[in-house]
C-alpha atoms as a PDB file:
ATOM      1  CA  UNK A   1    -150.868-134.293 -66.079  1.00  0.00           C
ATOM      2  CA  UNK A   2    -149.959-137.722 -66.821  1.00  0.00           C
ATOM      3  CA  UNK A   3    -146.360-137.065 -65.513  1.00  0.00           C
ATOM      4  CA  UNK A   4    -147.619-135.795 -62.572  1.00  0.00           C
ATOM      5  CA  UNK A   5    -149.602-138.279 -61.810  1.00  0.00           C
ATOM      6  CA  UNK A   6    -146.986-140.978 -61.899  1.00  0.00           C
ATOM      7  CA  UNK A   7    -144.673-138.878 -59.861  1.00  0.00           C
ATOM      8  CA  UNK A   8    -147.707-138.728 -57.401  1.00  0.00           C
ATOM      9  CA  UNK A   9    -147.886-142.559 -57.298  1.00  0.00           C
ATOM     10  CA  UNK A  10    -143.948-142.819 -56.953  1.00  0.00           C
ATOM     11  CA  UNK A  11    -143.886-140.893 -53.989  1.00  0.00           C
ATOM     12  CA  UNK A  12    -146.717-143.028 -52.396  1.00  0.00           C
ATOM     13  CA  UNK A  13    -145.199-146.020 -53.291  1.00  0.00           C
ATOM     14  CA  UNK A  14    -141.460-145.217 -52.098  1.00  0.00           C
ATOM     15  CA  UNK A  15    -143.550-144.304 -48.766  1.00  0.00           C
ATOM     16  CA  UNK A  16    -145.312-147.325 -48.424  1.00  0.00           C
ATOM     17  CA  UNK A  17    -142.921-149.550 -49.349  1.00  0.00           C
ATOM     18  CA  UNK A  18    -141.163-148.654 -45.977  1.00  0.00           C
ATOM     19  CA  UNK A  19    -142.229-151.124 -43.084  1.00  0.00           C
ATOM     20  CA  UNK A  20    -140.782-148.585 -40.727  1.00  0.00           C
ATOM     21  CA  UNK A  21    -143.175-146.146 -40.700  1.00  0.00           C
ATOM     22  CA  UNK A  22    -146.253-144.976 -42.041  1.00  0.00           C
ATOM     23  CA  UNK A  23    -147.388-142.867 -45.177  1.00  0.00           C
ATOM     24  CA  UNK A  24    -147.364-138.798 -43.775  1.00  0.00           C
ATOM     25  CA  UNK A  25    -151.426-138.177 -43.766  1.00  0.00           C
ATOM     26  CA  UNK A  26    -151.516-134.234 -43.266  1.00  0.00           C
ATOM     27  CA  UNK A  27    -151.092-131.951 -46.645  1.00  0.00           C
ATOM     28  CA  UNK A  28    -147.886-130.195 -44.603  1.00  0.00           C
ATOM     29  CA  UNK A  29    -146.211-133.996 -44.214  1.00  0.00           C
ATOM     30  CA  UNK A  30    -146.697-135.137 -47.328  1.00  0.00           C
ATOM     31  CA  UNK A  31    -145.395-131.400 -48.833  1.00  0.00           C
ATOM     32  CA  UNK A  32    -142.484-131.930 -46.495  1.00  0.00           C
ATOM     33  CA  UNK A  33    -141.832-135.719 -47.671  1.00  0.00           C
ATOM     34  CA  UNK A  34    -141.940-135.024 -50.966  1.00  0.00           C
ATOM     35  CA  UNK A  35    -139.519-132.171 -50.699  1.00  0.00           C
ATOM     36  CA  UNK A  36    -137.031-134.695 -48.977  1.00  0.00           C
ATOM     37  CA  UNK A  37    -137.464-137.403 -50.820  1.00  0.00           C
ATOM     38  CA  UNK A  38    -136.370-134.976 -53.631  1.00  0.00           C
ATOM     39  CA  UNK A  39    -133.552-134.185 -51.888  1.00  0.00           C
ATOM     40  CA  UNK A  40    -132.859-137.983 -51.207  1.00  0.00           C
ATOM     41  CA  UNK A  41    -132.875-138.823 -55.501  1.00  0.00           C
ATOM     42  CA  UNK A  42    -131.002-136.110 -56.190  1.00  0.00           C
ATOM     43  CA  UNK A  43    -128.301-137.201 -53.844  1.00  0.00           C
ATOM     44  CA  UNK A  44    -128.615-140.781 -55.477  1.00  0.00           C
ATOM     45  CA  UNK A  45    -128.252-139.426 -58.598  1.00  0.00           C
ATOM     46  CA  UNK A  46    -124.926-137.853 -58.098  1.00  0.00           C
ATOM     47  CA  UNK A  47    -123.500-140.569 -56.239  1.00  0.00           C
ATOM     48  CA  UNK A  48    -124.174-142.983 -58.915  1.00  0.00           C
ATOM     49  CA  UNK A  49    -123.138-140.134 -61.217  1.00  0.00           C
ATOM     50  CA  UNK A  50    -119.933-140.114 -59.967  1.00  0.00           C
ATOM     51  CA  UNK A  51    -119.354-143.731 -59.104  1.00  0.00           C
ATOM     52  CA  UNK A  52    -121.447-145.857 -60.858  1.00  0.00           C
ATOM     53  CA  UNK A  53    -124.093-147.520 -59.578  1.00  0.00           C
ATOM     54  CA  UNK A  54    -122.119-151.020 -58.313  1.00  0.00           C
ATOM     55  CA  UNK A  55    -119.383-148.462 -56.986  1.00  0.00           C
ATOM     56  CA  UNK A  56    -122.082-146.576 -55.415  1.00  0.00           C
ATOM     57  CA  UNK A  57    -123.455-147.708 -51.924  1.00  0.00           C
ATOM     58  CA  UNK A  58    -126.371-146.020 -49.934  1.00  0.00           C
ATOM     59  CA  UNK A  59    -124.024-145.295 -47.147  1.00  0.00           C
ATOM     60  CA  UNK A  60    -122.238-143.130 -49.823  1.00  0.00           C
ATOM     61  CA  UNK A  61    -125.564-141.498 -50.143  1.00  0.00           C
ATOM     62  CA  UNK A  62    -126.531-141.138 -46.596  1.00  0.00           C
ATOM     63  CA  UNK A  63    -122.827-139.796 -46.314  1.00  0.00           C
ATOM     64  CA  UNK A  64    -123.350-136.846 -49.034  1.00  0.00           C
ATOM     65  CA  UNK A  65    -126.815-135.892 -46.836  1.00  0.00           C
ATOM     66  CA  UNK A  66    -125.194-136.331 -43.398  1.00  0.00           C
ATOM     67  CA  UNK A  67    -127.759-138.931 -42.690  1.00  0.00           C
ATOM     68  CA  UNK A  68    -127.822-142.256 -40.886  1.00  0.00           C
ATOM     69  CA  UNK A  69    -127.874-144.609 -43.279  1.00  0.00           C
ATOM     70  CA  UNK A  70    -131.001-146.230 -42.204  1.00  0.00           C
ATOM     71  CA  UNK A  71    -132.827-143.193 -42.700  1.00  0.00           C
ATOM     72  CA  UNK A  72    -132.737-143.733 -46.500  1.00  0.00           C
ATOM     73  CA  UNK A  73    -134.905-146.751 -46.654  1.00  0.00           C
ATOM     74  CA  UNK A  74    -138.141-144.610 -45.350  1.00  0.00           C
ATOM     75  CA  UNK A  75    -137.466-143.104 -49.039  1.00  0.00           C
ATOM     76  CA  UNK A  76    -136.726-146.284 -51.205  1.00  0.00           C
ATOM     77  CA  UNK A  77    -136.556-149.455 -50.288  1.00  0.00           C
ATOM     78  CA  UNK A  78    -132.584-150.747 -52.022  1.00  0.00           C
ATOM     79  CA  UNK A  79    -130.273-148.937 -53.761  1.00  0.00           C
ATOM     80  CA  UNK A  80    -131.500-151.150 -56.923  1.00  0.00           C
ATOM     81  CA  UNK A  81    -135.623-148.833 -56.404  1.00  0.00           C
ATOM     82  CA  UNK A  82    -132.788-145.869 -56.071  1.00  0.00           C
ATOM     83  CA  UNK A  83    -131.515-146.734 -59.271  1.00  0.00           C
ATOM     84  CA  UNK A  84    -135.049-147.302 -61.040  1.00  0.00           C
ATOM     85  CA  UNK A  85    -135.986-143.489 -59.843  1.00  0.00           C
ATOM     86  CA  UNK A  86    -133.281-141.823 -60.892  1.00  0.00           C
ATOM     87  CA  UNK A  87    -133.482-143.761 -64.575  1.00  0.00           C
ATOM     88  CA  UNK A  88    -137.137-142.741 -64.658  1.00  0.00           C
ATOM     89  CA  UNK A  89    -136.688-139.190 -63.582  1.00  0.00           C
ATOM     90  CA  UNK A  90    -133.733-139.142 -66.323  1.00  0.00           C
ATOM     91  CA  UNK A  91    -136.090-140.222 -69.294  1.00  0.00           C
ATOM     92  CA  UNK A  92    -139.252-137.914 -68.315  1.00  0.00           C
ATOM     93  CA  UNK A  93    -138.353-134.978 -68.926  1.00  0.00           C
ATOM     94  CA  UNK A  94    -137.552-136.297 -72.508  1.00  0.00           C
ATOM     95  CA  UNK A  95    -140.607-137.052 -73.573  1.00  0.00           C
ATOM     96  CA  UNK A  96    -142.594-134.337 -72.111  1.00  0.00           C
ATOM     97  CA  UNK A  97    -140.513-132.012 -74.141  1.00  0.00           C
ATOM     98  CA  UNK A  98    -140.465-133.714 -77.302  1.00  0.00           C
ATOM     99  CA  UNK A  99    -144.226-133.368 -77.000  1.00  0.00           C
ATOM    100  CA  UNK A 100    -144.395-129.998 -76.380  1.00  0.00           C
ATOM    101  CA  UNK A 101    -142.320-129.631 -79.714  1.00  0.00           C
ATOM    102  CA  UNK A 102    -144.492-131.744 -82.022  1.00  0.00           C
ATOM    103  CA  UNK A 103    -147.584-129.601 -80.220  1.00  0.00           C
ATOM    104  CA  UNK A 104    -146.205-126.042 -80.901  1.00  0.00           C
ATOM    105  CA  UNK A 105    -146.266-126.838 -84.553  1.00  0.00           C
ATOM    106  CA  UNK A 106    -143.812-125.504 -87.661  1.00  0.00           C
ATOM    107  CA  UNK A 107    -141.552-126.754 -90.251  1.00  0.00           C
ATOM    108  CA  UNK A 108    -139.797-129.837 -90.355  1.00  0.00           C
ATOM    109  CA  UNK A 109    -136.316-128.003 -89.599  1.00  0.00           C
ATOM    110  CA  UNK A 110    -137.568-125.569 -86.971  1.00  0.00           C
ATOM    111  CA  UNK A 111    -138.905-129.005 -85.173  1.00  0.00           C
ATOM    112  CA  UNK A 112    -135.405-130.662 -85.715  1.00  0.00           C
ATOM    113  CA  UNK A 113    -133.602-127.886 -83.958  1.00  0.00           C
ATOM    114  CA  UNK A 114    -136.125-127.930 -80.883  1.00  0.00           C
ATOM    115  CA  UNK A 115    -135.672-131.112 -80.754  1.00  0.00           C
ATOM    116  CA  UNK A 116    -131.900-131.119 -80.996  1.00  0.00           C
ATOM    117  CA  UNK A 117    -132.261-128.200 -77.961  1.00  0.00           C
ATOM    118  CA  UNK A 118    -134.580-130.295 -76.189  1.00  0.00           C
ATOM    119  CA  UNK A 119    -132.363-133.514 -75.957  1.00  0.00           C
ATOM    120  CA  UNK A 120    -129.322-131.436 -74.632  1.00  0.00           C
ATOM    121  CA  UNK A 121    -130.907-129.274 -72.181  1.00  0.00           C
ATOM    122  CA  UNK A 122    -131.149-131.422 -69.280  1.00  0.00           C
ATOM    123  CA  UNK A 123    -127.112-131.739 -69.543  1.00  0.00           C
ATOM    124  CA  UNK A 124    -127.667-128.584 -67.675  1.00  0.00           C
ATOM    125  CA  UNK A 125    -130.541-128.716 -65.879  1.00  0.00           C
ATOM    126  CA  UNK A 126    -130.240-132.672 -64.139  1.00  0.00           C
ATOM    127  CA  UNK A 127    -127.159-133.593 -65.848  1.00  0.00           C
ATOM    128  CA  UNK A 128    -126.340-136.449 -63.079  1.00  0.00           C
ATOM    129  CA  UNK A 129    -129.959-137.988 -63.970  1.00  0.00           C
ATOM    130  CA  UNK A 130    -129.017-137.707 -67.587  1.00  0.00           C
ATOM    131  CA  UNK A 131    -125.361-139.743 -67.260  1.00  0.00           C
ATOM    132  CA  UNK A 132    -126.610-142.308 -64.818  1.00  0.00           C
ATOM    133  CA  UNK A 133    -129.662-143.416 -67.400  1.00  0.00           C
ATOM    134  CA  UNK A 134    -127.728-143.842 -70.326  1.00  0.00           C
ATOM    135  CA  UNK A 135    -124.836-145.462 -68.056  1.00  0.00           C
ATOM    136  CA  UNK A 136    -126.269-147.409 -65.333  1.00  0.00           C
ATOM    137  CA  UNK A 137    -130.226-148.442 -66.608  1.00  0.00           C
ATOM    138  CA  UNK A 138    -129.121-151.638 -67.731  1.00  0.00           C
ATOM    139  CA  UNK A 139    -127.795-152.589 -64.386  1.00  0.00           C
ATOM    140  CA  UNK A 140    -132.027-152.719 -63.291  1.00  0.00           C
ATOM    141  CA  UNK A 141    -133.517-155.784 -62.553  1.00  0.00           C
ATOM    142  CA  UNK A 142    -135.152-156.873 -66.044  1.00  0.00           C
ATOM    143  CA  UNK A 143    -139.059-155.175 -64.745  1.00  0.00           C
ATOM    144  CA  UNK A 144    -137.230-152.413 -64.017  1.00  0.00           C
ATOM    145  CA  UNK A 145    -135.841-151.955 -67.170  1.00  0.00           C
ATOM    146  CA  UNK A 146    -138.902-153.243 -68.928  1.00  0.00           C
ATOM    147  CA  UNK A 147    -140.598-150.080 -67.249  1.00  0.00           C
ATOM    148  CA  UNK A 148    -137.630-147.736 -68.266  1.00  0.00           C
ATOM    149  CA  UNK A 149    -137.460-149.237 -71.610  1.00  0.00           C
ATOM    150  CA  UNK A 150    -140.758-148.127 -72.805  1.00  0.00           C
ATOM    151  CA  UNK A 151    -140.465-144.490 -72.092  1.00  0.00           C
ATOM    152  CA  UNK A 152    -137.418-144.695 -73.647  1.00  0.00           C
ATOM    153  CA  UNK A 153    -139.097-146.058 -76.697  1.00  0.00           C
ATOM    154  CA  UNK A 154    -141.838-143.502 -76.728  1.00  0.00           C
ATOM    155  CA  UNK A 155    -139.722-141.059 -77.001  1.00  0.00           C
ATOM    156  CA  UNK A 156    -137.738-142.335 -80.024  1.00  0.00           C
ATOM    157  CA  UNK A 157    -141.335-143.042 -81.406  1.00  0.00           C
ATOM    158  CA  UNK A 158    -142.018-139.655 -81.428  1.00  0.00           C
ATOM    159  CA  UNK A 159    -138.673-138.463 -82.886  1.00  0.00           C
ATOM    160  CA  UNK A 160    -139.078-140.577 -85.756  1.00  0.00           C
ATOM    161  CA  UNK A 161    -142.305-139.310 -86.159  1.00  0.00           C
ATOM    162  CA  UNK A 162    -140.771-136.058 -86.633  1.00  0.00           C
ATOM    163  CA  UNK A 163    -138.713-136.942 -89.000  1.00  0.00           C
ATOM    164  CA  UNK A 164    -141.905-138.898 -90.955  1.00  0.00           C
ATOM    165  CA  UNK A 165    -143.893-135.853 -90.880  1.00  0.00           C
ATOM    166  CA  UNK A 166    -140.954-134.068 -92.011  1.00  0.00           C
ATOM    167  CA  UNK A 167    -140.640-136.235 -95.081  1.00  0.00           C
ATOM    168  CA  UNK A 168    -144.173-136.193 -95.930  1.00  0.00           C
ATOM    169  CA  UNK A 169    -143.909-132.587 -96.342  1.00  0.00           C
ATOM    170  CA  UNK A 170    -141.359-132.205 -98.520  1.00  0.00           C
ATOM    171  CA  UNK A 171    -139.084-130.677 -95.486  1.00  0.00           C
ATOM    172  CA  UNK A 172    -136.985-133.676 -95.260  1.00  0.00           C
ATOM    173  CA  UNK A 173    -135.863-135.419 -98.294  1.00  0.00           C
ATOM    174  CA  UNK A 174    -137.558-138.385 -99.655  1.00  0.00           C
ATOM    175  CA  UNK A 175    -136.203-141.983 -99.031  1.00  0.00           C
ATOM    176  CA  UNK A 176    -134.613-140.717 -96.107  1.00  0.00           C
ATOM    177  CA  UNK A 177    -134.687-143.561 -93.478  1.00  0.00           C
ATOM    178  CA  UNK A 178    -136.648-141.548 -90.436  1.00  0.00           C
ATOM    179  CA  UNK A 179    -135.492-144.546 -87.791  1.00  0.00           C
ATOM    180  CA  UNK A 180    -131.558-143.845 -89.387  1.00  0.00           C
ATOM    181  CA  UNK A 181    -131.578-140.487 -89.054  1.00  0.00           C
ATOM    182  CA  UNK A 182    -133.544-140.618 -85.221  1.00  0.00           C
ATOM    183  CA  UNK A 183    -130.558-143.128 -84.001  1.00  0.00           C
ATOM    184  CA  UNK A 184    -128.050-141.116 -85.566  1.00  0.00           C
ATOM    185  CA  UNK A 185    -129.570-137.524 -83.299  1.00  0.00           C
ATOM    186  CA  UNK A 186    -129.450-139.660 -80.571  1.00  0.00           C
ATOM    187  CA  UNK A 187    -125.635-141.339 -80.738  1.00  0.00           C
ATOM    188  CA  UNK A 188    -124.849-137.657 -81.351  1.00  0.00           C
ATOM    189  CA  UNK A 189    -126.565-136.144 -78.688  1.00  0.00           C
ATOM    190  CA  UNK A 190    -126.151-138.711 -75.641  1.00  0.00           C
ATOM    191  CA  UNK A 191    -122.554-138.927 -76.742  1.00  0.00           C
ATOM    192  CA  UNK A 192    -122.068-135.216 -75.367  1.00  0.00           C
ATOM    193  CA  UNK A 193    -123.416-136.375 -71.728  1.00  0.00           C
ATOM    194  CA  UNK A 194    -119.843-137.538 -71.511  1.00  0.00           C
ATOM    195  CA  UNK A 195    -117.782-134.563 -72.253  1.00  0.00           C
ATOM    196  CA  UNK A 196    -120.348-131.513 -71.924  1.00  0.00           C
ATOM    197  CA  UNK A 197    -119.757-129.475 -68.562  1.00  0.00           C
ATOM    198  CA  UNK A 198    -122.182-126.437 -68.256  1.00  0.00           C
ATOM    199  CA  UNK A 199    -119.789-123.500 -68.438  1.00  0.00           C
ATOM    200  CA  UNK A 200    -116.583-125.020 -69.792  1.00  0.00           C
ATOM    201  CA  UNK A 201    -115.922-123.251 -72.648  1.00  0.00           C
ATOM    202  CA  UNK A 202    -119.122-123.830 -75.204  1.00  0.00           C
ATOM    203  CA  UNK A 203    -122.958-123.210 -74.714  1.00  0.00           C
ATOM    204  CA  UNK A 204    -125.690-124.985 -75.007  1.00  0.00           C
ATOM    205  CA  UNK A 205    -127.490-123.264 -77.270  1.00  0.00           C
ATOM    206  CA  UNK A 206    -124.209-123.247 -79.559  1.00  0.00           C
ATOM    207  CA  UNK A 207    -123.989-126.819 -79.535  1.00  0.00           C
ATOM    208  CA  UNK A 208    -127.506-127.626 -80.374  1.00  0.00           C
ATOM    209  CA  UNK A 209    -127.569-125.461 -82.958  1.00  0.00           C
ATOM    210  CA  UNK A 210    -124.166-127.163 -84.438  1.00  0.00           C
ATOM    211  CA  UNK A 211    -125.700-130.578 -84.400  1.00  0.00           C
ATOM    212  CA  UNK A 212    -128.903-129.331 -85.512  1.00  0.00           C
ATOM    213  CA  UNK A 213    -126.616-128.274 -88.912  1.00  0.00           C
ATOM    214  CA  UNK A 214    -125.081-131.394 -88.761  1.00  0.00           C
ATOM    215  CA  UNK A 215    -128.172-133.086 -88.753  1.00  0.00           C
ATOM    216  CA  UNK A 216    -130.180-131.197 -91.544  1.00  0.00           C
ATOM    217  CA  UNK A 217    -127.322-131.145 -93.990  1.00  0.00           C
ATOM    218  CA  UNK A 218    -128.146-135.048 -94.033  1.00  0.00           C
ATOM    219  CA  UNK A 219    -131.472-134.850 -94.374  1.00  0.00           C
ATOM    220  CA  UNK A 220    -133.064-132.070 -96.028  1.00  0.00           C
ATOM    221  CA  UNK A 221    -134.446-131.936 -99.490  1.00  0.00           C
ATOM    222  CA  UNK A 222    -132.106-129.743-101.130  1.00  0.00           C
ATOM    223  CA  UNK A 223    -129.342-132.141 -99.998  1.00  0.00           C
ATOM    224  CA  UNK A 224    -131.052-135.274-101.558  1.00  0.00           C
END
């Protein structure tokens, strides 16, 4: 809900910050705006993807949606608000799922590998999201990446609480240094986002499921 809610005030505010025109006021326009402006961040997102943000212009966005280029800024105000978006969009989905991990319960290892699964999926479902936040989010102004910043450090909150719980019982071993081990998953994992192509060769799954290994063989208590 609380997701939702911020995506609700995104919209709005990505609407209003246009001077051109005014916020849609009928359920159908507002339906229809969001579906665009959807439309309009994804297209962001693989430009930037695929150029990097200073390589990136909005006319190479309008381009890829055979717009006018002016037509972008009833969406977002700069390429920079662009940017912020697709960052934010890139860390959500992160810590919604880590949170539906923690809340479904079970050991210490079966959370790990969740977790592990969890991290890598979006390098198939918004892979271009995924690159341009760990890439381009420190190219934000510094509010912008205040804002980013904190979801990003939510979410390793609540890995290392994983790992905590873990140690306190007895699944991981004891000593182990929780905020260690959560940097180490995430080096791991965000260092595929540069080589993993859905459909080349390895799945998903597979690849979790190795650096889940990886991961426990560190960590658990019959390794200590």
């Amino acid at each position: 809900m609380q997701l939702a809610a911020q995506a609700d005030r995104r919209y709005s505010t990505a609407a209003m910050q246009s001077s051109r025109r005014a916020l849609p006021n009928t359920a159908a326009k507002v339906e229809k705006y969001r579906r665009r402006y959807d439309e309009i961040i994804d297209a962001a997102a693989a430009v930037f993807a695929e150029k990097g943000y200073h390589g990136a212009s909005t006319k190479d966005i309008a381009d890829r949606l055979g717009i006018r280029q002016g037509s972008l800024y009833y969406y977002f105000a700069s390429k920079e608000s662009a940017l912020e978006e697709v960052c934010q969009k890139g860390v959500e989905g992160f810590v919604q799922g880590i949170e539906n991990v923690l809340a479904r319960g079970g050991g210490g290892e079966t959370q790990l590998r969740a977790a592990v699964l969890n991290h890598l999926e979006p390098l198939n479902t918004r892979p271009t999201y995924v690159r341009v936040f760990l890439r381009d989010r420190h190219d934000l102004p510094q509010a912008s990446r205040r804002k980013i910043g904190k979801a990003s450090r939510q979410y390793e909150s609540l890995l290392e609480g994983l790992f905590r719980a873990g140690v306190e019982r007895g699944d991981f071993r004891a000593g182990l240094d929780c905020r260690l081990a959560t940097l180490a998953m995430l080096g791991m994992c965000n260092a595929a986002a540069s080589w993993y192509t859905e459909g080349e060769g390895i799945f998903l799954e597979a690849l979790a499921e190795s650096f889940a290994t990886l991961i426990l063989s560190g960590t658990t208590a019959k390794n200590g």
